[in-house]
Protein backbone atom coordinates (compact mmCIF):
# COMPACT_ATOMS: atom_id res chain seq x y z
CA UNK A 1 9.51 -2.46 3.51
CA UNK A 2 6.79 -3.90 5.17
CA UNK A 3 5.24 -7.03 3.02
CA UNK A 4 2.26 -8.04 5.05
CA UNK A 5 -0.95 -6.47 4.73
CA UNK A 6 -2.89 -4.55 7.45
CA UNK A 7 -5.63 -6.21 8.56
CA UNK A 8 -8.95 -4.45 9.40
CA UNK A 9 -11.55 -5.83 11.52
CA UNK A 10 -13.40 -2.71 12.34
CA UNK A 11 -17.16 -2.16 14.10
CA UNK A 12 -19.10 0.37 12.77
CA UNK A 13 -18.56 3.65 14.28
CA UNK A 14 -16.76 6.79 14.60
CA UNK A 15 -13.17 5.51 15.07
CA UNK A 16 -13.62 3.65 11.46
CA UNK A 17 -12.51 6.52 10.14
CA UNK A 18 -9.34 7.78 11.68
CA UNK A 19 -8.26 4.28 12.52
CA UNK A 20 -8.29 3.55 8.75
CA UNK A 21 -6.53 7.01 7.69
CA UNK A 22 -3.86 6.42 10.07
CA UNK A 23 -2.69 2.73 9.15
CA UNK A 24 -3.74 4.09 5.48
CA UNK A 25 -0.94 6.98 6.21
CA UNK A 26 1.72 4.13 7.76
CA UNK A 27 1.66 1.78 4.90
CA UNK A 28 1.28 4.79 2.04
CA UNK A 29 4.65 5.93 3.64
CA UNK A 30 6.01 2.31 4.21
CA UNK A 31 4.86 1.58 0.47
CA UNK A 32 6.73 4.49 -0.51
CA UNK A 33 4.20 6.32 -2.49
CA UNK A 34 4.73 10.48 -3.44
CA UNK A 35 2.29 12.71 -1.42
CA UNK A 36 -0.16 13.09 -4.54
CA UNK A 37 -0.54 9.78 -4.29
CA UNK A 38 -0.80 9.30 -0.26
CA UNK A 39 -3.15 12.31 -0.21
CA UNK A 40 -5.26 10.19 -3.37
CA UNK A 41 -5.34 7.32 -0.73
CA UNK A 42 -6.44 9.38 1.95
CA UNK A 43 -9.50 10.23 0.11
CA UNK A 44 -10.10 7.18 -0.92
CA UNK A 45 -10.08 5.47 2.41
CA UNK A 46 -12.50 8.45 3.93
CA UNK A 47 -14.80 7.29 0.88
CA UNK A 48 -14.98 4.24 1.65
CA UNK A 49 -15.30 3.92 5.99
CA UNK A 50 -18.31 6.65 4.96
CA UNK A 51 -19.81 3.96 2.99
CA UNK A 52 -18.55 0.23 3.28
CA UNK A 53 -20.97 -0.45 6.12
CA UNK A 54 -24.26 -0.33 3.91
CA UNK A 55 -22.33 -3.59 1.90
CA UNK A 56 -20.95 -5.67 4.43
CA UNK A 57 -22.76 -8.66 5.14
CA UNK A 58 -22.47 -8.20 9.08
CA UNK A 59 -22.52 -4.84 9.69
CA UNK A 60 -18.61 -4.98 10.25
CA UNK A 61 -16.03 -2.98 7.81
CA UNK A 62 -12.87 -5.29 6.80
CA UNK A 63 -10.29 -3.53 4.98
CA UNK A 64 -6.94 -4.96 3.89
CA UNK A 65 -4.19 -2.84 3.09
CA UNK A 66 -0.64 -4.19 1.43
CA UNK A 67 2.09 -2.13 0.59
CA UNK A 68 3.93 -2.76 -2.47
CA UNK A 69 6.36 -1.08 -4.10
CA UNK A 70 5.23 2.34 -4.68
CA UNK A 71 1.51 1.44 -4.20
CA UNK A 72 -0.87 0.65 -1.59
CA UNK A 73 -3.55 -2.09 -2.45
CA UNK A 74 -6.69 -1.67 -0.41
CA UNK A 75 -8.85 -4.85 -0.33
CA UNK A 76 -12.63 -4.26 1.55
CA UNK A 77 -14.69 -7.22 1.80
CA UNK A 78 -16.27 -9.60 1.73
CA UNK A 79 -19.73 -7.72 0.50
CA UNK A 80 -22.46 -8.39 -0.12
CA UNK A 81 -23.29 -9.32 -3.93
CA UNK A 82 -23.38 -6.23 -6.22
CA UNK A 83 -21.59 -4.32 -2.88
CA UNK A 84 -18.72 -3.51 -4.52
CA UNK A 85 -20.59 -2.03 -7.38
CA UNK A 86 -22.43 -0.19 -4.60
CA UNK A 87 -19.14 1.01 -3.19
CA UNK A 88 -18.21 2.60 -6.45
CA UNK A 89 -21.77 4.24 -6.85
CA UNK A 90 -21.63 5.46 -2.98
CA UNK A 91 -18.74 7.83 -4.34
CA UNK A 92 -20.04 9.61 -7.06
CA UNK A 93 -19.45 13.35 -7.26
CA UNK A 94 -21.96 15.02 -9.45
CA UNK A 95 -19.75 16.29 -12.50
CA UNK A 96 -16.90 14.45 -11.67
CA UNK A 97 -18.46 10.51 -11.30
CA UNK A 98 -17.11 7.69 -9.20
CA UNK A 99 -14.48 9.43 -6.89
CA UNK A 100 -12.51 5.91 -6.14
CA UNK A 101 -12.26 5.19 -9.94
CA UNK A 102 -10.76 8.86 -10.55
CA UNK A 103 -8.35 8.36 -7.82
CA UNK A 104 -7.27 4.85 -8.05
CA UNK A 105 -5.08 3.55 -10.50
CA UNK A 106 -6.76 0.31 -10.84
CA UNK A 107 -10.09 -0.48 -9.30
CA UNK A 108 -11.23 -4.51 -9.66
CA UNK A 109 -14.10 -6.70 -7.99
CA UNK A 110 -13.30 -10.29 -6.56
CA UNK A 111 -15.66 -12.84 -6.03
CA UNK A 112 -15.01 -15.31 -3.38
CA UNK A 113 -16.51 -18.42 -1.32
CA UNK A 114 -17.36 -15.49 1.42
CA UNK A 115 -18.68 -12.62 -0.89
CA UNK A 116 -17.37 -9.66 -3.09
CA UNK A 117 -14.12 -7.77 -2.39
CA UNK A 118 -13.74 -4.45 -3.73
CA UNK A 119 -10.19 -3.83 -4.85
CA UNK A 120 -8.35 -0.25 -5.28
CA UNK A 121 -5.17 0.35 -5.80
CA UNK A 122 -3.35 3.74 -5.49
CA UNK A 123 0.16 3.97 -7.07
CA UNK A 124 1.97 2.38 -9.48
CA UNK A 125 1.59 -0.94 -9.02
CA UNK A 126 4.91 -1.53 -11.02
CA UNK A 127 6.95 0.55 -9.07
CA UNK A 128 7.03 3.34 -12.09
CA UNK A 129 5.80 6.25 -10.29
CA UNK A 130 7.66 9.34 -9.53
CA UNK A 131 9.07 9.58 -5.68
C-alpha cells in the first residue's frame, strides 16, 4: 500500500477537477476502500475543487491525500481563517445540509503557522469497514 500522501499544488482552473478525481480514484483504490465509499470520495473531492479556491489565501488549491488502511484522508489547506468553515457551508444541499459532513466519516479543522486546513476523511479510519 502506498503510505505517502499525494500532494496537490494545483492553479485554479478547469483541470482542478479531473486531476483531483483521478489521484482521488488511485489512492481510494490503493487505500483499499469499497466502491460506496470511493464513489463518497468522489463527491467529495468534486465539492471541494468547485469551491476551495474562494478560501485559499493565494488563489492556489492544495489538497493532500493519504491512504490508510481502508480510508482516504483528504487534507486542503492552508485557508484562509474561517475557510474551512466556508468549505463546509460551500456544500450545503438544501434539505440535506453540508454534503462533505454527510459523506465523510470524520470532518476536522487544523490550525497551523500557515492557515486553516480542512480535514475529511472517507472510510474507516480503523480499518473496520466492509471490502
Amino acid at each position: 500500500m502506498i503510505s505517502d500522501p499525494a500532494v496537490l499544488d494545483l492553479a485554479v482552473g478547469p483541470a482542478v477537477l479531473p486531476v483531483l478525481e483521478r489521484t482521488a480514484a488511485a489512492i481510494g483504490s490503493q487505500a483499499d476502500i469499497n466502491l460506496d465509499q470511493l464513489g463518497d470520495l468522489d463527491v467529495v473531492v468534486a465539492t471541494l475543487s468547485q469551491s476551495a479556491h474562494r478560501f485559499t489565501l493565494d488563489g492556489r488549491v492544495r489538497f493532500a491525500l493519504q491512504p490508510e488502511s481502508r480510508a482516504v484522508v483528504v487534507r486542503v489547506g492552508p485557508l484562509k481563517v474561517g475557510g474551512a468553515d466556508g468549505l463546509r457551508t460551500a456544500s450545503i444541499v438544501p434539505g440535506v445540509g453540508p454534503v462533505i459532513d454527510r459523506l465523510a466519516d470524520g470532518v476536522r479543522t487544523d490550525t497551523g503557522p500557515d492557515g486553516e486546513y480542512l480535514t475529511i476523511t472517507v472510510g474507516s479510519a480503523n480499518g473496520d469497514a466492509a471490502p
